[in-house]
PDB file of N, CA and C in Angstrom:
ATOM      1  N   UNK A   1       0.843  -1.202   0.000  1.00  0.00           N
ATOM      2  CA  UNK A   1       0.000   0.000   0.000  1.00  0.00           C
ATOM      3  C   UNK A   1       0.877   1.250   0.000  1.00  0.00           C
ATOM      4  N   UNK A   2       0.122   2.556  -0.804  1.00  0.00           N
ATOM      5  CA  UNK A   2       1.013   3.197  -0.868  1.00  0.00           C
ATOM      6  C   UNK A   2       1.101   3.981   0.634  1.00  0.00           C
ATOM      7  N   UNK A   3       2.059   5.343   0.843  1.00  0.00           N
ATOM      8  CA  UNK A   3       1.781   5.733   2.217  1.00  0.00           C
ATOM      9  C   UNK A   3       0.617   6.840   2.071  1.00  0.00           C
ATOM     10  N   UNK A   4      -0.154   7.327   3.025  1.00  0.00           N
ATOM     11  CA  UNK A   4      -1.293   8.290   3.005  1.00  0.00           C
ATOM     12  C   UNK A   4      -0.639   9.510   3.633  1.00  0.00           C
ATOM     13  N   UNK A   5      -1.611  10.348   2.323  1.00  0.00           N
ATOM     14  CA  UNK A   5      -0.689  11.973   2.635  1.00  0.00           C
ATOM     15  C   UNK A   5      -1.758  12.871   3.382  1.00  0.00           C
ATOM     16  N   UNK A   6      -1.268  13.568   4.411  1.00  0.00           N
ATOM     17  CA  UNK A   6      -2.267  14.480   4.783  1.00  0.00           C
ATOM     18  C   UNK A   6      -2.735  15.231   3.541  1.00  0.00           C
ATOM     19  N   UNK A   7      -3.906  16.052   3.547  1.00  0.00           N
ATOM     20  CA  UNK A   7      -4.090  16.766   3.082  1.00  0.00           C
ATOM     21  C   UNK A   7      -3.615  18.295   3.191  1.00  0.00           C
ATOM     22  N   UNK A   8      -3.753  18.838   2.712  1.00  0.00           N
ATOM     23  CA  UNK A   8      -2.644  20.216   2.607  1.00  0.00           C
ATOM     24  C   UNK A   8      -3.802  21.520   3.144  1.00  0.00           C
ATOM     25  N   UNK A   9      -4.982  21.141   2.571  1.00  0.00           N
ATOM     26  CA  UNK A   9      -5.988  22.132   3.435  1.00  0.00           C
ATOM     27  C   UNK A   9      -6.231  21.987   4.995  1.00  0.00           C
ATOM     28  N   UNK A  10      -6.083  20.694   5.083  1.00  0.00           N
ATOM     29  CA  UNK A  10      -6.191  20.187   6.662  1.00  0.00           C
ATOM     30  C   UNK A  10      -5.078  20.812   7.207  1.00  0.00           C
ATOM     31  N   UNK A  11      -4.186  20.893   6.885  1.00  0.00           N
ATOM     32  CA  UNK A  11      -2.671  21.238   7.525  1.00  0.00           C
ATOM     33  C   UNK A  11      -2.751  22.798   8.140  1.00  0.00           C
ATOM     34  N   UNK A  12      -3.385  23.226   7.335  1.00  0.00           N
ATOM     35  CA  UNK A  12      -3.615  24.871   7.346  1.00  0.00           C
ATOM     36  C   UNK A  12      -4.418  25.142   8.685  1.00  0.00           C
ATOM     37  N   UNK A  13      -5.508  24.013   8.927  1.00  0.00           N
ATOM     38  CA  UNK A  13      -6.777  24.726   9.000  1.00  0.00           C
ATOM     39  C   UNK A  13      -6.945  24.057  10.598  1.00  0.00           C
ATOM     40  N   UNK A  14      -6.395  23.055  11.054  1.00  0.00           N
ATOM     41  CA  UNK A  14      -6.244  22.057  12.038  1.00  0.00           C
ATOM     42  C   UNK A  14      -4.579  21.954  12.895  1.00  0.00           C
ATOM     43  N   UNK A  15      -4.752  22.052  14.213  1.00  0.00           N
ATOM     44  CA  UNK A  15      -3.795  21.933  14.524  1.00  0.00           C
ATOM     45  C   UNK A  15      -4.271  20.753  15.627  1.00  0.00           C
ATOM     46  N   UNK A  16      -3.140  19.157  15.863  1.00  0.00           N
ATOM     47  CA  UNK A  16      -3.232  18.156  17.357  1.00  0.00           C
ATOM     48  C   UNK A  16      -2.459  18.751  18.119  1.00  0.00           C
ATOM     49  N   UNK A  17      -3.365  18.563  19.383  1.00  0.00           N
ATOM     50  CA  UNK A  17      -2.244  19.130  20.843  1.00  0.00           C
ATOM     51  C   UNK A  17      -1.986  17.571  21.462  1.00  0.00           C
ATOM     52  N   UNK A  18      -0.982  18.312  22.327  1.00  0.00           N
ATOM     53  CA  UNK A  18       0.098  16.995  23.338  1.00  0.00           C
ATOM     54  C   UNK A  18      -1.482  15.649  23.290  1.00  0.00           C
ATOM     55  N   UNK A  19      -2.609  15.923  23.920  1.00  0.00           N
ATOM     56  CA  UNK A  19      -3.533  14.925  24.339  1.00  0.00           C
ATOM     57  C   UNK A  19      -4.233  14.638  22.989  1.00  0.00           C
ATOM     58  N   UNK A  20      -4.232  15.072  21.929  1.00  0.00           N
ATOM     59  CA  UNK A  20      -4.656  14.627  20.794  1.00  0.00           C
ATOM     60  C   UNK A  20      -6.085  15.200  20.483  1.00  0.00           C
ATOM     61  N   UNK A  21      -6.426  16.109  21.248  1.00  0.00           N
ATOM     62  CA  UNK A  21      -7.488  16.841  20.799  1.00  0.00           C
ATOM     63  C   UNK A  21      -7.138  17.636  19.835  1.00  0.00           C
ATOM     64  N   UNK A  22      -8.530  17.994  18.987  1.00  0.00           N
ATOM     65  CA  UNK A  22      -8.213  19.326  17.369  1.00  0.00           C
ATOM     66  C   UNK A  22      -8.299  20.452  18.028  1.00  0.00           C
ATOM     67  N   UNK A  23      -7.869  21.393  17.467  1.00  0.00           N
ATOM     68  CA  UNK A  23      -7.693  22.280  17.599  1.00  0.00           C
ATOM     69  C   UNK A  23      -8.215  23.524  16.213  1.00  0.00           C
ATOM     70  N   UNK A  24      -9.263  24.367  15.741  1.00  0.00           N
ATOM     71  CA  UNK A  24      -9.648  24.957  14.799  1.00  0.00           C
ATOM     72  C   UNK A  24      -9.649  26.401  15.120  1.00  0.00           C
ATOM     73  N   UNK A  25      -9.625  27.613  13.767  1.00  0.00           N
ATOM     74  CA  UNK A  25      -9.900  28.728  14.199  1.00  0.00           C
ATOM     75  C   UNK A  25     -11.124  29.214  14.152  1.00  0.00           C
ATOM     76  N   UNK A  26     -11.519  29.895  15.047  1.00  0.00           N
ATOM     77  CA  UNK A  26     -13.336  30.089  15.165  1.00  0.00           C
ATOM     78  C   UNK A  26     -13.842  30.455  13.391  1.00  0.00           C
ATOM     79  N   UNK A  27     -14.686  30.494  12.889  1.00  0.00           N
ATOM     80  CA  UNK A  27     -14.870  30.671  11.795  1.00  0.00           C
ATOM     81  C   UNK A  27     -15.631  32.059  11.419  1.00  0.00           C
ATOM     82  N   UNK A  28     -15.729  32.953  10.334  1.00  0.00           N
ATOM     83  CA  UNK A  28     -16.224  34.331  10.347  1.00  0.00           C
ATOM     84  C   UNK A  28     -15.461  35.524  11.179  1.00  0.00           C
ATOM     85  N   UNK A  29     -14.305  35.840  10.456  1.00  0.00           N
ATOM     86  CA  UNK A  29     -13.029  36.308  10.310  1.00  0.00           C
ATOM     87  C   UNK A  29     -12.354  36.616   9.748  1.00  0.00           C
ATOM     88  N   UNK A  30     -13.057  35.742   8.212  1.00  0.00           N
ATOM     89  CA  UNK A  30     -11.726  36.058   7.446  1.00  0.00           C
ATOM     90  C   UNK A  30     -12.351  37.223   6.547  1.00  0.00           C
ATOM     91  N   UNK A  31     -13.347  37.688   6.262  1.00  0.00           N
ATOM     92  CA  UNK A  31     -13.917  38.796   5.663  1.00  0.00           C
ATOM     93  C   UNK A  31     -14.875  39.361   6.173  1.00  0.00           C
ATOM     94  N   UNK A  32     -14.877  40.907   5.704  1.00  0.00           N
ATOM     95  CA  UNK A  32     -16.384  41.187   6.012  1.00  0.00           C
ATOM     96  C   UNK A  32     -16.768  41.732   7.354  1.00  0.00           C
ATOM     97  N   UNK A  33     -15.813  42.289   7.989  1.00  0.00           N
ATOM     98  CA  UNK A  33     -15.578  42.520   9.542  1.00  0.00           C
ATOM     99  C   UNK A  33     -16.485  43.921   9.392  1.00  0.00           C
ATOM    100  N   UNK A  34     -16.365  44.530   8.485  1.00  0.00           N
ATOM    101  CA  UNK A  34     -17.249  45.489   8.552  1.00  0.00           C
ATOM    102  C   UNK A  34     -18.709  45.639   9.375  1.00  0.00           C
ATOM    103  N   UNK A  35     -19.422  44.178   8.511  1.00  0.00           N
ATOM    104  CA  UNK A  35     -20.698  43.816   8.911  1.00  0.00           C
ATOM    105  C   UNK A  35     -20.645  43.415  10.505  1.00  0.00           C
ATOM    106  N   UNK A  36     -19.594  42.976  11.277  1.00  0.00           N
ATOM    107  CA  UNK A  36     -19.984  42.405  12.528  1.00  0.00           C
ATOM    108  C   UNK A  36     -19.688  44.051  13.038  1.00  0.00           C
ATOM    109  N   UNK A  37     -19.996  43.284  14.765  1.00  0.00           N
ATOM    110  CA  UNK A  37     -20.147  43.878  15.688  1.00  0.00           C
ATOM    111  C   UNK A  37     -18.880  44.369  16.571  1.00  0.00           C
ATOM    112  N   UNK A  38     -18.627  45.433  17.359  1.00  0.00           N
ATOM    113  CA  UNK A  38     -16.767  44.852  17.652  1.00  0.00           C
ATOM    114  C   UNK A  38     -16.838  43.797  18.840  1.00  0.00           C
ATOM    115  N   UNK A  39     -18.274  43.811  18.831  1.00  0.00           N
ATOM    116  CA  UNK A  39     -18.369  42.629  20.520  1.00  0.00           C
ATOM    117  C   UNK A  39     -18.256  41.363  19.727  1.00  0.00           C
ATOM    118  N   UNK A  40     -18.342  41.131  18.213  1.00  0.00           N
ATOM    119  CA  UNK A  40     -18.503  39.881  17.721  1.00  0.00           C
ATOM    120  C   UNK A  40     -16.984  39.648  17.065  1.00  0.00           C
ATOM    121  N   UNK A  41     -16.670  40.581  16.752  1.00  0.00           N
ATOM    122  CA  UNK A  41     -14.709  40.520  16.290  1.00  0.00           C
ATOM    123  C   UNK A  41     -14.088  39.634  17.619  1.00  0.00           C
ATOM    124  N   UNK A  42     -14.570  40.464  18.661  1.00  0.00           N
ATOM    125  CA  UNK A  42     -13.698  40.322  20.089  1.00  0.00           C
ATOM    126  C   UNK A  42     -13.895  38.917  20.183  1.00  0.00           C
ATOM    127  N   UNK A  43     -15.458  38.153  20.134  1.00  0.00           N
ATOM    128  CA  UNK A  43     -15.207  36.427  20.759  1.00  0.00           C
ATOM    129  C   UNK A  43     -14.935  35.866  19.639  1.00  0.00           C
ATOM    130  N   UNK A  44     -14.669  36.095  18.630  1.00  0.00           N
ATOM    131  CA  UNK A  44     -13.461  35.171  17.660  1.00  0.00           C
ATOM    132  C   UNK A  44     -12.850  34.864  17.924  1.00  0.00           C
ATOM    133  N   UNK A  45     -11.971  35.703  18.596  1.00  0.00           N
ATOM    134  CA  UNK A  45     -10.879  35.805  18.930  1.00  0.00           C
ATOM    135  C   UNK A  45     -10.265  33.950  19.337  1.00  0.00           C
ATOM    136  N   UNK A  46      -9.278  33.574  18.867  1.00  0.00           N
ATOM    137  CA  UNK A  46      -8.454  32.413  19.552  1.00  0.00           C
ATOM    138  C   UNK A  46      -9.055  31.655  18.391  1.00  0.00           C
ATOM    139  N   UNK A  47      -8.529  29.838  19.609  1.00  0.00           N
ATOM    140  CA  UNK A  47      -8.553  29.058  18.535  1.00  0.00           C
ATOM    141  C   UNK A  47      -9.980  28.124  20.031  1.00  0.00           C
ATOM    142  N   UNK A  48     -10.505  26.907  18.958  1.00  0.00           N
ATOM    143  CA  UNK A  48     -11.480  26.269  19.890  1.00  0.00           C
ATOM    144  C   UNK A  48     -11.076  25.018  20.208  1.00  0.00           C
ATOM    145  N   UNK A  49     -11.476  24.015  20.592  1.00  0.00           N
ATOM    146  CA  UNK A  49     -10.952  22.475  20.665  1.00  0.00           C
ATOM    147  C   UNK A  49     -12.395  21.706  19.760  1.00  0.00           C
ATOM    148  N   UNK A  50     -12.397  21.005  19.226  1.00  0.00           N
ATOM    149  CA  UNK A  50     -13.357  20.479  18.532  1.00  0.00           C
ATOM    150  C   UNK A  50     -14.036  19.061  19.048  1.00  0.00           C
ATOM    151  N   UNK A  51     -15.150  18.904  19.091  1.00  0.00           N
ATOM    152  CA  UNK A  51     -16.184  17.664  19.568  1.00  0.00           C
ATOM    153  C   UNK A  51     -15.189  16.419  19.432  1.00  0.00           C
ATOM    154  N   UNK A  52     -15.202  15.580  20.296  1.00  0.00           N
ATOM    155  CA  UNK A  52     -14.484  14.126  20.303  1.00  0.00           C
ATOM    156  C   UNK A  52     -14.410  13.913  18.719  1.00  0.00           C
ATOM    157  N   UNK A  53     -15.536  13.253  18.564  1.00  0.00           N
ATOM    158  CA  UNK A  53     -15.961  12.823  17.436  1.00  0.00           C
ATOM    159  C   UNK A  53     -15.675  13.625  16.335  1.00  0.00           C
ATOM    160  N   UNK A  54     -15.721  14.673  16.088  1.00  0.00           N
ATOM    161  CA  UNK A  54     -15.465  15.016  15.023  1.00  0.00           C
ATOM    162  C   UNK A  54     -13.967  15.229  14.668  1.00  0.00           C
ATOM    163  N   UNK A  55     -13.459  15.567  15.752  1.00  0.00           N
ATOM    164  CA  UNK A  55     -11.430  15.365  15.772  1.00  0.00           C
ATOM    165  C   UNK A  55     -11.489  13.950  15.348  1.00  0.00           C
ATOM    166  N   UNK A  56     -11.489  12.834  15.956  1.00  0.00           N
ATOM    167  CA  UNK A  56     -11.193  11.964  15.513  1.00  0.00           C
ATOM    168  C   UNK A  56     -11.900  11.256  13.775  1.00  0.00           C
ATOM    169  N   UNK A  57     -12.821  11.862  13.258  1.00  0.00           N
ATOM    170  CA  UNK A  57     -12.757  11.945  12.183  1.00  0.00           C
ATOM    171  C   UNK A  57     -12.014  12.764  11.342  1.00  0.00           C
ATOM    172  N   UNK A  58     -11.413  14.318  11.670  1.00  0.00           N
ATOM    173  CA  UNK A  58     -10.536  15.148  11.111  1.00  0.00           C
ATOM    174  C   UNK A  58      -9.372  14.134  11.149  1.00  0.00           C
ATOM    175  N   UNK A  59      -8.688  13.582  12.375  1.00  0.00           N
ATOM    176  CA  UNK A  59      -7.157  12.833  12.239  1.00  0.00           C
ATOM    177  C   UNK A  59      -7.368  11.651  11.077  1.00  0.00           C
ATOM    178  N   UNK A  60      -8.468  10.598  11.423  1.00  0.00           N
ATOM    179  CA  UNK A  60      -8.405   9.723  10.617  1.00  0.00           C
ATOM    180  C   UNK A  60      -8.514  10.264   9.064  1.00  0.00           C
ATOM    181  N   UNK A  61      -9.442  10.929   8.482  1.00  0.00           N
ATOM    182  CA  UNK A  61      -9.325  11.037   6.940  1.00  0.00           C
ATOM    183  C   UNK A  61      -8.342  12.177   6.662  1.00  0.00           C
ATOM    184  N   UNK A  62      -7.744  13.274   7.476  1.00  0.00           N
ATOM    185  CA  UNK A  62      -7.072  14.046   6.422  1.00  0.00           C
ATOM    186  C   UNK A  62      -6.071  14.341   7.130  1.00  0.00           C
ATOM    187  N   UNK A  63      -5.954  14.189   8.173  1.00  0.00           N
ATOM    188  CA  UNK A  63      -4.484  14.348   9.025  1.00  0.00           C
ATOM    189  C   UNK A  63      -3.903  12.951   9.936  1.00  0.00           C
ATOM    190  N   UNK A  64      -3.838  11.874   8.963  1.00  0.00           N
ATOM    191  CA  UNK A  64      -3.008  10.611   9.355  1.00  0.00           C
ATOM    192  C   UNK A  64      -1.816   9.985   9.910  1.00  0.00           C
ATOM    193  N   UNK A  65      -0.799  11.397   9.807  1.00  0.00           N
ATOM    194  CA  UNK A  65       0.199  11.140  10.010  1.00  0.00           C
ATOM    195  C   UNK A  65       0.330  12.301  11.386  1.00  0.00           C
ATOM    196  N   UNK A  66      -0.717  12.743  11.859  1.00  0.00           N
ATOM    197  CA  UNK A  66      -0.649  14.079  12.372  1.00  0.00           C
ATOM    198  C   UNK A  66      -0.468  13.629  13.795  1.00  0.00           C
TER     199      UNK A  66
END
């Protein structure tokens, strides 16, 4: 079998910590700041940890080696 490559969007977009939880950036940010609020800029702010389940579907299909 050949070896499995992460994906390159995943790489960007996902970070694993020491315990193997995901790690994502809040989403509605990257444009358009105009339209929000500055109380809604402000809780963007950072990064989140993501549902069991759905990390462990992010590692298994696109970050394998992660």
């Amino acid at each position: 079998m050949p070896k499995l490559k992460t994906k390159s969007g995943a790489k960007k977009r996902f970070k694993i910590t020491g315990t193997g939880k995901v790690m994502y950036a809040q989403k509605g940010k990257r444009h358009g700041m105009i339209k929000r609020t500055k109380k809604q800029i402000r809780q963007l702010r950072g990064t989140e940890a993501m549902f069991k389940t759905d990390g462990e579907r992010i590692k298994q299909y696109w970050l394998p080696n992660g």
